[in-house]
PDB file of N, CA and C in Angstrom:
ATOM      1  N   UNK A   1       7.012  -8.195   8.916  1.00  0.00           N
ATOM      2  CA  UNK A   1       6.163  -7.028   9.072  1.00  0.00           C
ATOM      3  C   UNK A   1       4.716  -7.468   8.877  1.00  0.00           C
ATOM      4  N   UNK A   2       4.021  -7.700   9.780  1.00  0.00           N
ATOM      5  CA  UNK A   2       2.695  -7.984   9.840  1.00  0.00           C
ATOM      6  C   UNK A   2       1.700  -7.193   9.024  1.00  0.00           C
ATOM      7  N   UNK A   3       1.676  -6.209  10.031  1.00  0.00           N
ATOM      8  CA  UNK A   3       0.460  -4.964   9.653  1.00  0.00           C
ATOM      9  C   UNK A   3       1.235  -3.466  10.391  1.00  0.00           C
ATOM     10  N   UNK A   4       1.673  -2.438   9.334  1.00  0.00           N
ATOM     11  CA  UNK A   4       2.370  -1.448   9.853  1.00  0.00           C
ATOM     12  C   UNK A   4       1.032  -0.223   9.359  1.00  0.00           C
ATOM     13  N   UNK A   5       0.921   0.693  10.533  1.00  0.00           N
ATOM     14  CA  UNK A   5      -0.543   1.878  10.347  1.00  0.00           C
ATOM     15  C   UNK A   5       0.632   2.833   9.657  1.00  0.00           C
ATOM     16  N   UNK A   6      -0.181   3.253   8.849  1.00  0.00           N
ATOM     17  CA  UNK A   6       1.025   4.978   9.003  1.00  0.00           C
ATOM     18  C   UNK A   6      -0.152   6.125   9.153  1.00  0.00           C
ATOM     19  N   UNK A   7       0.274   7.067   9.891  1.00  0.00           N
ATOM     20  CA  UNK A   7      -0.052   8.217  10.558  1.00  0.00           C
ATOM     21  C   UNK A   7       0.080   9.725  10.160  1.00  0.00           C
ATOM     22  N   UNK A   8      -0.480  10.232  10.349  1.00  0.00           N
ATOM     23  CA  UNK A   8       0.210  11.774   9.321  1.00  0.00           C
ATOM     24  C   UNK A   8       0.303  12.715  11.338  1.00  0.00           C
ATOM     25  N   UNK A   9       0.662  13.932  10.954  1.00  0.00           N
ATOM     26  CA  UNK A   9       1.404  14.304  11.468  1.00  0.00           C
ATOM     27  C   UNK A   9       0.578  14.785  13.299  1.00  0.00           C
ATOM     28  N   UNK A  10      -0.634  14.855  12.743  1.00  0.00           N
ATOM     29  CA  UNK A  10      -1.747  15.002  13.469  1.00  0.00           C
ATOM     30  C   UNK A  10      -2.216  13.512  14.053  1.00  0.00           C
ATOM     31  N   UNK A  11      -1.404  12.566  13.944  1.00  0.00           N
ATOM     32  CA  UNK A  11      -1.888  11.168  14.802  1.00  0.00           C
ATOM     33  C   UNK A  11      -3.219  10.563  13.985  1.00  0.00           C
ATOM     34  N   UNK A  12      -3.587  11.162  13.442  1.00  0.00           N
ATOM     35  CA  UNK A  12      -4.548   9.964  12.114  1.00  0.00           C
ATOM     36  C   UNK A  12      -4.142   9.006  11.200  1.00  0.00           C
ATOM     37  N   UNK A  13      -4.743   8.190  11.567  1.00  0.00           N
ATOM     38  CA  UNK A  13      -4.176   7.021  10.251  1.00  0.00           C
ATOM     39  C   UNK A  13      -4.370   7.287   9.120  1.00  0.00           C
ATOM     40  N   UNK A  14      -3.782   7.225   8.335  1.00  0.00           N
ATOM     41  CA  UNK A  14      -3.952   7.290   6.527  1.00  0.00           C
ATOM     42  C   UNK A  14      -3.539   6.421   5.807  1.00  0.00           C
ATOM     43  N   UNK A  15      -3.245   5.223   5.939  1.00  0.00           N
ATOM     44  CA  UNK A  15      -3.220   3.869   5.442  1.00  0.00           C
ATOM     45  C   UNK A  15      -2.499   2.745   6.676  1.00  0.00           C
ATOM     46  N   UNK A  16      -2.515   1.639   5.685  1.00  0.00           N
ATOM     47  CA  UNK A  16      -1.609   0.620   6.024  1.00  0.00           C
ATOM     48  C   UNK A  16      -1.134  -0.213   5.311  1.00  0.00           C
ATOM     49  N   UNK A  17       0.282  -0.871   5.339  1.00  0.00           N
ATOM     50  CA  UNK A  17       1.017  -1.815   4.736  1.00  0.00           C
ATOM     51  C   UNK A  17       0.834  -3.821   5.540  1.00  0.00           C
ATOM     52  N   UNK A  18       0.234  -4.419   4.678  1.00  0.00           N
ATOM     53  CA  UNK A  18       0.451  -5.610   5.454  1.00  0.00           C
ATOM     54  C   UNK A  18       1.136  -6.831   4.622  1.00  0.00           C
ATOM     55  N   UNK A  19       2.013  -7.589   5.313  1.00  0.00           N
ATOM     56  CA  UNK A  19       3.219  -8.268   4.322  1.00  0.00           C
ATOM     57  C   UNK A  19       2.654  -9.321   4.443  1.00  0.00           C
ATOM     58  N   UNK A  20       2.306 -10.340   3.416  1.00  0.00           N
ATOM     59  CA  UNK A  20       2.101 -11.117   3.491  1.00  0.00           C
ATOM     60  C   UNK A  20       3.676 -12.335   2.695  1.00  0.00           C
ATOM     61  N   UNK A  21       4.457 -12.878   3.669  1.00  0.00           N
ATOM     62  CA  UNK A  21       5.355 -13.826   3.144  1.00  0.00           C
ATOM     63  C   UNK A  21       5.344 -14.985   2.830  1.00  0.00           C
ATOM     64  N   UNK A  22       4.130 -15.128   2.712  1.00  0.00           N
ATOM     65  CA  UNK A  22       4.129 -16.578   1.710  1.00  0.00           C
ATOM     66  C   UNK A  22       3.688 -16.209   0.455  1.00  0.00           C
ATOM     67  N   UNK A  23       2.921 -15.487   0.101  1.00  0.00           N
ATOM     68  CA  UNK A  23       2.985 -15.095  -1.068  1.00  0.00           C
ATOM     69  C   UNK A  23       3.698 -14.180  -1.954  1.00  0.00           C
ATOM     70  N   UNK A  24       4.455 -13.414  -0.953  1.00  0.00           N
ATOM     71  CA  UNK A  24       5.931 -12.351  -1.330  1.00  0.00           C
ATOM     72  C   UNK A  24       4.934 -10.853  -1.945  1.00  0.00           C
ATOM     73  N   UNK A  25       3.786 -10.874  -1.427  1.00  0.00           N
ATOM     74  CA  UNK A  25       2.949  -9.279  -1.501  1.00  0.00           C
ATOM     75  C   UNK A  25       3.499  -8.933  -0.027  1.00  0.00           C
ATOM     76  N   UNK A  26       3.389  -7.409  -0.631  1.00  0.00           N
ATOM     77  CA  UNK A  26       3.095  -6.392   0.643  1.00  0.00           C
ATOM     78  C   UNK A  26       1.660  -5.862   0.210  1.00  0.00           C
ATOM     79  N   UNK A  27       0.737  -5.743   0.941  1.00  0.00           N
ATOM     80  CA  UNK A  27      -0.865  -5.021   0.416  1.00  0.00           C
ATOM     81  C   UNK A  27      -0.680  -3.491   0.993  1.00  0.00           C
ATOM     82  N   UNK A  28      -1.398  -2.405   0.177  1.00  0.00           N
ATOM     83  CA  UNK A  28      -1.622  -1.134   0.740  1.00  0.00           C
ATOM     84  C   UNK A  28      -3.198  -1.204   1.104  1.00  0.00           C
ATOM     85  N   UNK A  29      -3.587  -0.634   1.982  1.00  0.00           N
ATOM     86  CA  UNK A  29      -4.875  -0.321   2.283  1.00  0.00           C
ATOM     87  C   UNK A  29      -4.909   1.490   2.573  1.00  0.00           C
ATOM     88  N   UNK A  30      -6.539   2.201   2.638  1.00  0.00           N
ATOM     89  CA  UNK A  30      -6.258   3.481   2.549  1.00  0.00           C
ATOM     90  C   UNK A  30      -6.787   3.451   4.407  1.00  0.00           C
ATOM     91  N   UNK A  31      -6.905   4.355   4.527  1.00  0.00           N
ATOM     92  CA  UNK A  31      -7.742   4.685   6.129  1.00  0.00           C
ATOM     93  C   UNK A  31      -9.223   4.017   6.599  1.00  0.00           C
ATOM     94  N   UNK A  32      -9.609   3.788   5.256  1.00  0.00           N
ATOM     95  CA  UNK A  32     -11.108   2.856   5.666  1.00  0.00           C
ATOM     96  C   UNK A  32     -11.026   1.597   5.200  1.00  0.00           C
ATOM     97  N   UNK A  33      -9.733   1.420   4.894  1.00  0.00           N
ATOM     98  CA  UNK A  33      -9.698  -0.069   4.635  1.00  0.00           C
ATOM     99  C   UNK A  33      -9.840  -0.595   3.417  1.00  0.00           C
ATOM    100  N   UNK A  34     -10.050   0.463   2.554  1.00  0.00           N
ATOM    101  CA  UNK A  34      -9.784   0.193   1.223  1.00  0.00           C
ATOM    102  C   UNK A  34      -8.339  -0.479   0.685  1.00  0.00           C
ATOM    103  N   UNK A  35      -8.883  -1.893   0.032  1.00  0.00           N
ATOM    104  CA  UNK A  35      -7.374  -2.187  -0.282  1.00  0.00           C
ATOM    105  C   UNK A  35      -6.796  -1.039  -2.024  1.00  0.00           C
ATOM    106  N   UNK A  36      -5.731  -0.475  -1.526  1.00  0.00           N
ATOM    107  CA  UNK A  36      -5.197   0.199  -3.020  1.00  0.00           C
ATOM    108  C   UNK A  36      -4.371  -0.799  -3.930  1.00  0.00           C
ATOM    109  N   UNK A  37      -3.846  -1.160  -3.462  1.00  0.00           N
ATOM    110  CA  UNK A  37      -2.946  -2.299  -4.427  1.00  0.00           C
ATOM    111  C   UNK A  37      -1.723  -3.261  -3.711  1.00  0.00           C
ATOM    112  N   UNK A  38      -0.790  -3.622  -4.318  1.00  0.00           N
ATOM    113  CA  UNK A  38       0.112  -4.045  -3.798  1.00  0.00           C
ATOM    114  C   UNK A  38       1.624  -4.661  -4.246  1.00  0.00           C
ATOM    115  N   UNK A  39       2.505  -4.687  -3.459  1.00  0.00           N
ATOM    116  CA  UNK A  39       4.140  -4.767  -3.765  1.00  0.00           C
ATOM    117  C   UNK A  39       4.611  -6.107  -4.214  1.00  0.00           C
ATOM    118  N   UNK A  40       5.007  -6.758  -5.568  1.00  0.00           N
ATOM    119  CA  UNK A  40       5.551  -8.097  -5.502  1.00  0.00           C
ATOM    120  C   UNK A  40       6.799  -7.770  -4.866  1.00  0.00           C
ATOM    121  N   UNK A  41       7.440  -8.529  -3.837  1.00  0.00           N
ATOM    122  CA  UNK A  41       8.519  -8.335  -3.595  1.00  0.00           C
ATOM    123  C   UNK A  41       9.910  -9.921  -4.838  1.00  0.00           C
ATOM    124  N   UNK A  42       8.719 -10.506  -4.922  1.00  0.00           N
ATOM    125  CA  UNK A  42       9.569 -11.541  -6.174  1.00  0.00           C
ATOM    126  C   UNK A  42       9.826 -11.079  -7.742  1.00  0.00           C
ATOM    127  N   UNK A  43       8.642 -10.423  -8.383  1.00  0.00           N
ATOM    128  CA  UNK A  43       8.858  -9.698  -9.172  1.00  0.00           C
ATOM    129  C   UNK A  43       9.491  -8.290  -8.941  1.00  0.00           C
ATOM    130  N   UNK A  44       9.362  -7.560  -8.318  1.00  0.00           N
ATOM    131  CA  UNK A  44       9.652  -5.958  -7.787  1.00  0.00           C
ATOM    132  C   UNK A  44       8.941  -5.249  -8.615  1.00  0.00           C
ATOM    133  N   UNK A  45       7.773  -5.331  -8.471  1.00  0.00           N
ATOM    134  CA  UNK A  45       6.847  -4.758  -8.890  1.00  0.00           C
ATOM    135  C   UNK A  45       5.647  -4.240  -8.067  1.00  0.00           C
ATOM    136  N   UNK A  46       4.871  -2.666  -8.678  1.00  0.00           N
ATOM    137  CA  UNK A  46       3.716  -2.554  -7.848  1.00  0.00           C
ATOM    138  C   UNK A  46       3.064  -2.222  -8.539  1.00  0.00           C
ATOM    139  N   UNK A  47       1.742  -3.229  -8.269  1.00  0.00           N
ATOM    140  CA  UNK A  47       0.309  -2.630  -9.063  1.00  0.00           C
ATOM    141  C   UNK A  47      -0.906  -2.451  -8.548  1.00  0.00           C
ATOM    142  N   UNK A  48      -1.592  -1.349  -8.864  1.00  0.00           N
ATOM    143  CA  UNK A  48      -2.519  -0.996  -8.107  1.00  0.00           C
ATOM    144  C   UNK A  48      -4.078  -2.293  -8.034  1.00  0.00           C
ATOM    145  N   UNK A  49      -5.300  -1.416  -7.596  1.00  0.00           N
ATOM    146  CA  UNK A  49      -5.967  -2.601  -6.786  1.00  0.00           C
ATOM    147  C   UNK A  49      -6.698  -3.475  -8.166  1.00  0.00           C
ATOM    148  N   UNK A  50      -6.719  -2.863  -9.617  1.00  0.00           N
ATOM    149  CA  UNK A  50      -7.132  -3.141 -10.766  1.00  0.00           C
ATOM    150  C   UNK A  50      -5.907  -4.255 -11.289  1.00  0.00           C
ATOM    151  N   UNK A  51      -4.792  -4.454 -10.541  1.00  0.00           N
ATOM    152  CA  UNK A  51      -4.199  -5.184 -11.327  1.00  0.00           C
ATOM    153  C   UNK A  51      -2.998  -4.775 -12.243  1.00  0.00           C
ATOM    154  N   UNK A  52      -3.412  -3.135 -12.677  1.00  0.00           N
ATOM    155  CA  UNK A  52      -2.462  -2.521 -13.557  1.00  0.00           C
ATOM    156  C   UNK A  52      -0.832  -1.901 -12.804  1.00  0.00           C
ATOM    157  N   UNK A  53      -0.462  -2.415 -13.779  1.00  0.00           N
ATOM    158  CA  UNK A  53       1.276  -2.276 -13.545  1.00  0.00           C
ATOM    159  C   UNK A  53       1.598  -0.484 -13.353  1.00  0.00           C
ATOM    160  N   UNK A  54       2.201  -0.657 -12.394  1.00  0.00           N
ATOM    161  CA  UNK A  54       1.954   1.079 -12.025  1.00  0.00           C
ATOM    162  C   UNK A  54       3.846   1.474 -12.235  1.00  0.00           C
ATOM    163  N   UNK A  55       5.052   0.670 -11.117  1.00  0.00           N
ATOM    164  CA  UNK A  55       6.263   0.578 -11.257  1.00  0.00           C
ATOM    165  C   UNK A  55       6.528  -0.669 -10.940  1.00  0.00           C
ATOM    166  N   UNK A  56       8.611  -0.721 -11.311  1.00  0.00           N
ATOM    167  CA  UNK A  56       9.228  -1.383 -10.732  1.00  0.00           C
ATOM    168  C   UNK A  56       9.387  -0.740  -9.541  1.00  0.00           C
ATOM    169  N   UNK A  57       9.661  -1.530  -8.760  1.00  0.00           N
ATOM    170  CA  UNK A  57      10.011  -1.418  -7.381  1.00  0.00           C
ATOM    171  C   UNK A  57       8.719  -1.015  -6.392  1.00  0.00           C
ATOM    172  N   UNK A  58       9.371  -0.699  -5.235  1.00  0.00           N
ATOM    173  CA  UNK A  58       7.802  -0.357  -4.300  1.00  0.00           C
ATOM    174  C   UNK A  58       7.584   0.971  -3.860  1.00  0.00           C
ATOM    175  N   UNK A  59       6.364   1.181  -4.380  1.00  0.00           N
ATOM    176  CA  UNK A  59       5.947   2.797  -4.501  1.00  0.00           C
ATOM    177  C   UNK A  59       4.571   2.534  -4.041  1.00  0.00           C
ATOM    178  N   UNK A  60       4.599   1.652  -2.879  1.00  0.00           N
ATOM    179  CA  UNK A  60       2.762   1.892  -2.201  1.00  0.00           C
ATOM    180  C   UNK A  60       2.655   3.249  -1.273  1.00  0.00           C
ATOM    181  N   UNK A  61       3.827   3.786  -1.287  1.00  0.00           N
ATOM    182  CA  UNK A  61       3.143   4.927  -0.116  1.00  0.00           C
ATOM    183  C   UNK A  61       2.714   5.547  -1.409  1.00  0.00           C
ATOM    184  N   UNK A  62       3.219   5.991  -2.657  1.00  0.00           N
ATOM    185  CA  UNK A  62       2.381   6.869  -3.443  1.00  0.00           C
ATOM    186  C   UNK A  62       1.303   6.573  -3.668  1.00  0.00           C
ATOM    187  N   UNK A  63       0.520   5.468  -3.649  1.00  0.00           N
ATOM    188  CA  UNK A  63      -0.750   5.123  -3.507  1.00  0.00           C
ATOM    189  C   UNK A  63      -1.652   5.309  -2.210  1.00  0.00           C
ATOM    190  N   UNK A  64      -1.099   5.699  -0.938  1.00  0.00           N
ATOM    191  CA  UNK A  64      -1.758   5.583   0.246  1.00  0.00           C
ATOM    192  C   UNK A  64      -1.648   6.897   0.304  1.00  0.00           C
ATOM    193  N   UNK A  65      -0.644   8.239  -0.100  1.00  0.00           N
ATOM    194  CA  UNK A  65      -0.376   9.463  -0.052  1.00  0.00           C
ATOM    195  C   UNK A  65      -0.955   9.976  -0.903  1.00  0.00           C
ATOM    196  N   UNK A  66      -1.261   9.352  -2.101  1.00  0.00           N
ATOM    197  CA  UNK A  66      -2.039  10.042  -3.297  1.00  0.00           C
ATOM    198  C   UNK A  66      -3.437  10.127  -2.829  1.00  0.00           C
ATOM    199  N   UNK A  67      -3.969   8.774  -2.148  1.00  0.00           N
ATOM    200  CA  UNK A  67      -5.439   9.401  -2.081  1.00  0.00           C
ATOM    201  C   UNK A  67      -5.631  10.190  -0.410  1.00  0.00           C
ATOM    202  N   UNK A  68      -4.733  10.510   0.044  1.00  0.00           N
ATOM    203  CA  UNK A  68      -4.916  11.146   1.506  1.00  0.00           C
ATOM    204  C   UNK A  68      -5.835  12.120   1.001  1.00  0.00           C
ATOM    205  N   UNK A  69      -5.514  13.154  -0.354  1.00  0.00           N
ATOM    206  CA  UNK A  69      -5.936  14.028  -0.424  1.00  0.00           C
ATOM    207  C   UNK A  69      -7.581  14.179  -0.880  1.00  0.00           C
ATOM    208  N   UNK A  70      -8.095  12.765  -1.061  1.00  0.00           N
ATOM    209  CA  UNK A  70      -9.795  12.834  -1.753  1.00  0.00           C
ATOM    210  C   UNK A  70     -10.151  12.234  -0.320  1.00  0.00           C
ATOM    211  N   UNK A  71     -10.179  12.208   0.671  1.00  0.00           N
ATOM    212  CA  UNK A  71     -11.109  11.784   1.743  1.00  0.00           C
ATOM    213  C   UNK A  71     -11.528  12.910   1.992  1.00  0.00           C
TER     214      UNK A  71
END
């Protein structure tokens, strides 16, 4: 998975996911390209763009869905 857009229902982008497999991240970005954080897929962990441990497992759309609502 390269670079996947996601879209809301109205055809606007509101983030993106990009996998990077050599380092075993997935990155979230918001609609302007803000990076939000990102997925260890070796640890199973996600932490936002500060670094801080947010969950196990991968919960970047709650980070790309959470800020839909402050643009």
């Amino acid at each position: 998975m390269p670079r996947e857009v996601l879209r809301d229902p109205a055809g606007r982008v509101i983030g993106s996911y990009e996998d990077n497999a050599v380092s075993g991240r997935i990155t979230a970005r918001d609609a302007s390209g803000r990076w939000l954080g990102y997925y260890d897929t070796r640890r199973d962990e996600t932490r936002d763009a500060a670094g801080r441990f947010l969950a196990k497992g991968n919960v970047l759309a709650s980070l790309i869905f959470g800020c839909e609502g402050r643009r």
